[in-house]
PDB file of N, CA and C in Angstrom:
ATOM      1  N   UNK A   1     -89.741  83.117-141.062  1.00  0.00           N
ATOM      2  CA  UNK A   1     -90.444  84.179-141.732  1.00  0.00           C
ATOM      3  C   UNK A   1     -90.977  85.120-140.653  1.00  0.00           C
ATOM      4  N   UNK A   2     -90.761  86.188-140.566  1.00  0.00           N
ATOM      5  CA  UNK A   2     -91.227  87.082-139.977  1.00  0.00           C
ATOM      6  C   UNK A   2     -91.692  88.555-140.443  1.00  0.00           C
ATOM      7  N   UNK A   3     -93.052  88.690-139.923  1.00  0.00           N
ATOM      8  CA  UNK A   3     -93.911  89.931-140.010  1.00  0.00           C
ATOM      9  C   UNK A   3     -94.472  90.931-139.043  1.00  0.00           C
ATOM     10  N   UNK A   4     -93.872  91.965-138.945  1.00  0.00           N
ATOM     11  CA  UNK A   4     -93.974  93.084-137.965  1.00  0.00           C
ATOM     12  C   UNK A   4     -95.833  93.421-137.715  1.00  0.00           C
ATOM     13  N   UNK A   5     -96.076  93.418-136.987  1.00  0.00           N
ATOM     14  CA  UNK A   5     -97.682  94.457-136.859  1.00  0.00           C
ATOM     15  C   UNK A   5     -97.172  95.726-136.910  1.00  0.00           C
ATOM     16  N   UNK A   6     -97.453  96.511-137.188  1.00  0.00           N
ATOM     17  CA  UNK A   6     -97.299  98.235-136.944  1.00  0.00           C
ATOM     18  C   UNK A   6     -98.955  98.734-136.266  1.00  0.00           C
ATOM     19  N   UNK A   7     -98.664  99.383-135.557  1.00  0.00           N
ATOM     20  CA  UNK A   7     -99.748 100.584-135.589  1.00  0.00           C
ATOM     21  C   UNK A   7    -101.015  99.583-135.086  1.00  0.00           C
ATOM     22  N   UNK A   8    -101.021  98.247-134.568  1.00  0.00           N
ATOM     23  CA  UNK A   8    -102.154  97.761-134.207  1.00  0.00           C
ATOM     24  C   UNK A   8    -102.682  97.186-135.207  1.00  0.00           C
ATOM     25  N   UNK A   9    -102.428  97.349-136.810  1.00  0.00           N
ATOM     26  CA  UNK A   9    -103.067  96.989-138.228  1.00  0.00           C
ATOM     27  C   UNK A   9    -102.961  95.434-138.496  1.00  0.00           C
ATOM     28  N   UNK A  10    -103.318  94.748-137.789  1.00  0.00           N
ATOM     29  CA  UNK A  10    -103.165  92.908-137.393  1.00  0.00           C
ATOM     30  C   UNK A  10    -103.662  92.597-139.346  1.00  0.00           C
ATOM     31  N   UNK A  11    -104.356  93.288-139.627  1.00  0.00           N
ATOM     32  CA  UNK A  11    -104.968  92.864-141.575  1.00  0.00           C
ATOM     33  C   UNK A  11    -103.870  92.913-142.369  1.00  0.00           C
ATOM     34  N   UNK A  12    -103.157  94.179-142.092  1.00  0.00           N
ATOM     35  CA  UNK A  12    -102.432  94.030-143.117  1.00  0.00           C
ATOM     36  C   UNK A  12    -101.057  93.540-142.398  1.00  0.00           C
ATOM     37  N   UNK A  13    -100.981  93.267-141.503  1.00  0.00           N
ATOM     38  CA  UNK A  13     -99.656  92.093-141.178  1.00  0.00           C
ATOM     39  C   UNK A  13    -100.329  91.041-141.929  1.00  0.00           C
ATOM     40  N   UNK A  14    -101.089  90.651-141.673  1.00  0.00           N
ATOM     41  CA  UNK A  14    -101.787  89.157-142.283  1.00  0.00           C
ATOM     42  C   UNK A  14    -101.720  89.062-143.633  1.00  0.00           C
ATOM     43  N   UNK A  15    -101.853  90.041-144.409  1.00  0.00           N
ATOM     44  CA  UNK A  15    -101.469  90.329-145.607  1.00  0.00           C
ATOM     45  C   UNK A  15    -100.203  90.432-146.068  1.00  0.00           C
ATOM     46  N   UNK A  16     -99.280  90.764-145.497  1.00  0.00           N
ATOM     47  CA  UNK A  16     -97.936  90.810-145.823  1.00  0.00           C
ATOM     48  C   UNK A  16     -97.874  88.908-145.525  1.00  0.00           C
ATOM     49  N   UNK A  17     -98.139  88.583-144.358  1.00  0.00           N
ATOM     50  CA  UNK A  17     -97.565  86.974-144.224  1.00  0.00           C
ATOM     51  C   UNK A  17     -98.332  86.141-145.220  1.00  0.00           C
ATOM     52  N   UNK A  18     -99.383  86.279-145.641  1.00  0.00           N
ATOM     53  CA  UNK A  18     -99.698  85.702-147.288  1.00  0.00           C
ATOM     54  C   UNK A  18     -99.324  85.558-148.713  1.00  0.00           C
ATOM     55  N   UNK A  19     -98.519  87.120-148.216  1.00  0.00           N
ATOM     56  CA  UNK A  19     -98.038  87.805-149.647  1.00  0.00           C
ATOM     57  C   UNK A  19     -96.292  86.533-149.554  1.00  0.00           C
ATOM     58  N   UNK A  20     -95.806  86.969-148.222  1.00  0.00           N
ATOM     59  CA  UNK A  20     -94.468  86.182-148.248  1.00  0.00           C
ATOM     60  C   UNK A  20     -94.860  84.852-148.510  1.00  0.00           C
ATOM     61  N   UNK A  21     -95.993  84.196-147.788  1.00  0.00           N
ATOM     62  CA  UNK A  21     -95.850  82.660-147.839  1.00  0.00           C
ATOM     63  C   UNK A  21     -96.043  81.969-149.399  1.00  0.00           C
ATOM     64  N   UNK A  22     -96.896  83.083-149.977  1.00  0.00           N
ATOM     65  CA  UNK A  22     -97.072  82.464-151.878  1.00  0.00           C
ATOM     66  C   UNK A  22     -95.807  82.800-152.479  1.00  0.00           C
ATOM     67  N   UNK A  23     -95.064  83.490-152.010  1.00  0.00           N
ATOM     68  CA  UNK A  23     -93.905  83.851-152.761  1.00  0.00           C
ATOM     69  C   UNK A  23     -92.532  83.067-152.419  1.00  0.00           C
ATOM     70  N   UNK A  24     -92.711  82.158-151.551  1.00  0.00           N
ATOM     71  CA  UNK A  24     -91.700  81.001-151.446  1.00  0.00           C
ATOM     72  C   UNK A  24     -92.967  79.844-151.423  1.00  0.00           C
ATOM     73  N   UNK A  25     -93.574  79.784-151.903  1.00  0.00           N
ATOM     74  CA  UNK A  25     -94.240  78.423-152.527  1.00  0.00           C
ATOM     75  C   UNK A  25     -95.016  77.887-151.628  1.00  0.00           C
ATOM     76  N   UNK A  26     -94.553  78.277-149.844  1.00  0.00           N
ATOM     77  CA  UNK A  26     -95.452  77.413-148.995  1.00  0.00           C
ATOM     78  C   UNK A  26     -96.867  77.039-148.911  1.00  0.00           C
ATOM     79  N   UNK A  27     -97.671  77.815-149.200  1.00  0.00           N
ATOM     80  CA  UNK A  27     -99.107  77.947-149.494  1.00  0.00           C
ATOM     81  C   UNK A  27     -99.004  76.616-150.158  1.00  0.00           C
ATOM     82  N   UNK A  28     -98.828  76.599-151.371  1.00  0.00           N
ATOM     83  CA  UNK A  28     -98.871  75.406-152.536  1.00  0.00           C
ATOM     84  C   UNK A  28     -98.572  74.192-151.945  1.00  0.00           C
ATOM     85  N   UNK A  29     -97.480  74.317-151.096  1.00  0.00           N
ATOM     86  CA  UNK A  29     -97.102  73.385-150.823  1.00  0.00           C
ATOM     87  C   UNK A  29     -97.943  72.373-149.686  1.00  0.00           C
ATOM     88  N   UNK A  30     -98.164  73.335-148.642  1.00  0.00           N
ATOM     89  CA  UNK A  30     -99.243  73.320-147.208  1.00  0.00           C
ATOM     90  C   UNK A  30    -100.525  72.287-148.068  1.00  0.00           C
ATOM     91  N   UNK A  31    -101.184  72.947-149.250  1.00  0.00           N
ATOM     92  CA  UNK A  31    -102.090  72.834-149.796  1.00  0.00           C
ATOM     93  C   UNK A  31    -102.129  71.020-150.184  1.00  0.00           C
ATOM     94  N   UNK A  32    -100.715  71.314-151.283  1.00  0.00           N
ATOM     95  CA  UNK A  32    -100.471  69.413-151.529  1.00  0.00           C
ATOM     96  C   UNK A  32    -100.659  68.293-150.278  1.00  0.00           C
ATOM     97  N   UNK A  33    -100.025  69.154-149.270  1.00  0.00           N
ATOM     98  CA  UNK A  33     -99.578  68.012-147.865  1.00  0.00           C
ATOM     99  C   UNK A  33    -101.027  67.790-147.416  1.00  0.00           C
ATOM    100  N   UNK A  34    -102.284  67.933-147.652  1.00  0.00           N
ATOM    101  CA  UNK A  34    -103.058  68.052-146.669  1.00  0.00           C
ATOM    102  C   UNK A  34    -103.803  66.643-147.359  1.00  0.00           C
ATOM    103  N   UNK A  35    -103.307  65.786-148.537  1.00  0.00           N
ATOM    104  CA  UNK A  35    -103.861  64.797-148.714  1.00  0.00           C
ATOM    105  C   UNK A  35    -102.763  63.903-149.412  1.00  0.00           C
ATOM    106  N   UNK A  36    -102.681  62.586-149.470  1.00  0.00           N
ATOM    107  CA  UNK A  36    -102.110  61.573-150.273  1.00  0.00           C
ATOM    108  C   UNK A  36    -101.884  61.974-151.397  1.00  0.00           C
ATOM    109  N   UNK A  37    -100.751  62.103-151.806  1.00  0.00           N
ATOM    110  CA  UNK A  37    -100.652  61.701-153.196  1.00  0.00           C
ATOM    111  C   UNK A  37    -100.183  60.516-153.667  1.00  0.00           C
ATOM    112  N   UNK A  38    -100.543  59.877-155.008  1.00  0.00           N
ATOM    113  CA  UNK A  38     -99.305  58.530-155.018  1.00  0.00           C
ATOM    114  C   UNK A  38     -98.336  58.951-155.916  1.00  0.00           C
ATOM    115  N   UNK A  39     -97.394  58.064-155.691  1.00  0.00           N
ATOM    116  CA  UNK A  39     -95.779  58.387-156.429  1.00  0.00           C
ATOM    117  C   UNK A  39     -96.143  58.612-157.760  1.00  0.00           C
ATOM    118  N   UNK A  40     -97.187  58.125-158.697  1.00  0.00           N
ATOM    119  CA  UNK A  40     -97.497  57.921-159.686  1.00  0.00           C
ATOM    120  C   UNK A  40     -97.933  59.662-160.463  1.00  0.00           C
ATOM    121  N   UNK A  41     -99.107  59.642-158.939  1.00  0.00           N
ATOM    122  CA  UNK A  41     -99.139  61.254-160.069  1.00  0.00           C
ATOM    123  C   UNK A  41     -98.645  62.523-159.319  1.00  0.00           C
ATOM    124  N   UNK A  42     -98.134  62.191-158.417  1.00  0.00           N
ATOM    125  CA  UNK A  42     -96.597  63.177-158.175  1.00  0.00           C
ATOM    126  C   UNK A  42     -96.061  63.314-159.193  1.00  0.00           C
ATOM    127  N   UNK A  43     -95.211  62.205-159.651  1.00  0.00           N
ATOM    128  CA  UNK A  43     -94.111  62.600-160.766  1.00  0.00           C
ATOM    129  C   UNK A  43     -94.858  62.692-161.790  1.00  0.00           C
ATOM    130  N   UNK A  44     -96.464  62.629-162.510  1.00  0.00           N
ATOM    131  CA  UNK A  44     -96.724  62.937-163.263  1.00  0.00           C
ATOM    132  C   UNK A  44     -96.988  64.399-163.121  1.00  0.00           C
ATOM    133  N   UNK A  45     -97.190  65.232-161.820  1.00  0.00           N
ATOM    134  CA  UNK A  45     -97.168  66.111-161.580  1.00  0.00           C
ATOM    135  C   UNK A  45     -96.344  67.197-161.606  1.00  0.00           C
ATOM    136  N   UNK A  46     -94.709  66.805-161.245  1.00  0.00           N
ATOM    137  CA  UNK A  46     -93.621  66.909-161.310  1.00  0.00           C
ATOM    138  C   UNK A  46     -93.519  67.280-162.905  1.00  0.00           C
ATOM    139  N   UNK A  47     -93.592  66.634-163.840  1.00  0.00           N
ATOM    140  CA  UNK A  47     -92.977  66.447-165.122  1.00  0.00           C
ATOM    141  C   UNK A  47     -93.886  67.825-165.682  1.00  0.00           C
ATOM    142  N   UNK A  48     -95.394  67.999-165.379  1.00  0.00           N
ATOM    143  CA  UNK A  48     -95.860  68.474-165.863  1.00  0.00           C
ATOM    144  C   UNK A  48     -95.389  70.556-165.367  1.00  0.00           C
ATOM    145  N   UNK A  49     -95.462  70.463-164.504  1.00  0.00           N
ATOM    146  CA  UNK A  49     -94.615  72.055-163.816  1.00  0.00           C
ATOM    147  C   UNK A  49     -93.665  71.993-164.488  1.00  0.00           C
ATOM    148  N   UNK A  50     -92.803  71.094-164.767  1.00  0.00           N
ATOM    149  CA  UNK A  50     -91.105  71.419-165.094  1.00  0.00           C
ATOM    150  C   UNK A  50     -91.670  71.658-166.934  1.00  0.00           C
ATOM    151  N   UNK A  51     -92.246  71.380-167.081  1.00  0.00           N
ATOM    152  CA  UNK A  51     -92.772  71.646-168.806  1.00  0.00           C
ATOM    153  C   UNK A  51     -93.420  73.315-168.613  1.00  0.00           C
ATOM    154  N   UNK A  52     -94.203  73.108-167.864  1.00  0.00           N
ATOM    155  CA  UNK A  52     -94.669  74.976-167.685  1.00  0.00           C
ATOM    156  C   UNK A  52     -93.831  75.215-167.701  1.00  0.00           C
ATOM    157  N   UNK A  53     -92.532  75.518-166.974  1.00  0.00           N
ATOM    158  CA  UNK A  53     -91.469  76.029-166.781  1.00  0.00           C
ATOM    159  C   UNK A  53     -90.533  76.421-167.652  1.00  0.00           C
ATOM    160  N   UNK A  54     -90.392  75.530-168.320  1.00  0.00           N
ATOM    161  CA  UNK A  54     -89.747  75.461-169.797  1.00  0.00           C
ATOM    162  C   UNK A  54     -90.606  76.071-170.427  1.00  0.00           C
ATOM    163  N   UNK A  55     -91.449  75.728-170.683  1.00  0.00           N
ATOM    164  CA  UNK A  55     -92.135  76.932-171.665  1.00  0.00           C
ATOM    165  C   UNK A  55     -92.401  78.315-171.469  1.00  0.00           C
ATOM    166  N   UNK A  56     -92.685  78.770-170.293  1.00  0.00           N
ATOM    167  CA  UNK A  56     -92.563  80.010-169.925  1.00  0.00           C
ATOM    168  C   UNK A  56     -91.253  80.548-169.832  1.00  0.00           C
ATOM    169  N   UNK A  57     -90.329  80.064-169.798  1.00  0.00           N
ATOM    170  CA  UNK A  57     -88.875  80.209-169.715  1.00  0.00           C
ATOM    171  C   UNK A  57     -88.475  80.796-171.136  1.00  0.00           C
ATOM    172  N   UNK A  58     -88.965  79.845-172.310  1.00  0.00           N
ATOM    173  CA  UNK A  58     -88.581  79.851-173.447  1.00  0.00           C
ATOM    174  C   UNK A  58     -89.716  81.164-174.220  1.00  0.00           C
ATOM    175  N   UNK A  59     -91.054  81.465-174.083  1.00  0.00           N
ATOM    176  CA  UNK A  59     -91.418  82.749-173.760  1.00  0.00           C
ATOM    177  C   UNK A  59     -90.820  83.824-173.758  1.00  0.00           C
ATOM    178  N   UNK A  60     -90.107  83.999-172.585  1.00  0.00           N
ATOM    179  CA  UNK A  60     -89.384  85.245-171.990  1.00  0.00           C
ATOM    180  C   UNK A  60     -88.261  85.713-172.823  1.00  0.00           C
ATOM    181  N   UNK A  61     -87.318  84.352-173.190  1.00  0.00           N
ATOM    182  CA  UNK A  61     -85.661  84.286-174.122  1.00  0.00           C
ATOM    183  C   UNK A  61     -86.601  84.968-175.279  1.00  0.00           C
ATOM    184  N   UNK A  62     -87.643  84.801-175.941  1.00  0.00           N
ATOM    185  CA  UNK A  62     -87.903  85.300-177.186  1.00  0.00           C
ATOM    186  C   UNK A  62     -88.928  84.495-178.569  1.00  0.00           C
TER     187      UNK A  62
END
């Protein structure tokens, strides 16, 4: 991932590399890693996104 400074403006580079990192998930992800989860409510975790998903999916079709 890479983000240019222009013009000395170090904020809004920092802002662009926030904007990219939520928009491929890393943030979220960084966020999960920083403690244990167990297998248990992972995949209860798991099941539950893939249901948002579907439903917002099914939303959109109509």
């Amino acid at each position: 991932m890479v983000v240019e400074v222009q013009d000395d403006n170090l904020e809004k580079a920092l802002k662009a590399l926030k904007k990219k990192m939520q928009l491929d998930g890393l943030q979220k992800e960084l966020k999960m890693r920083r403690f244990y989860e167990k297998p248990s409510v992972k995949r209860r975790r798991k099941m539950q996104e893939a249901e948002r998903r579907r439903r917002k999916a099914k939303r959109r079709r109509g």
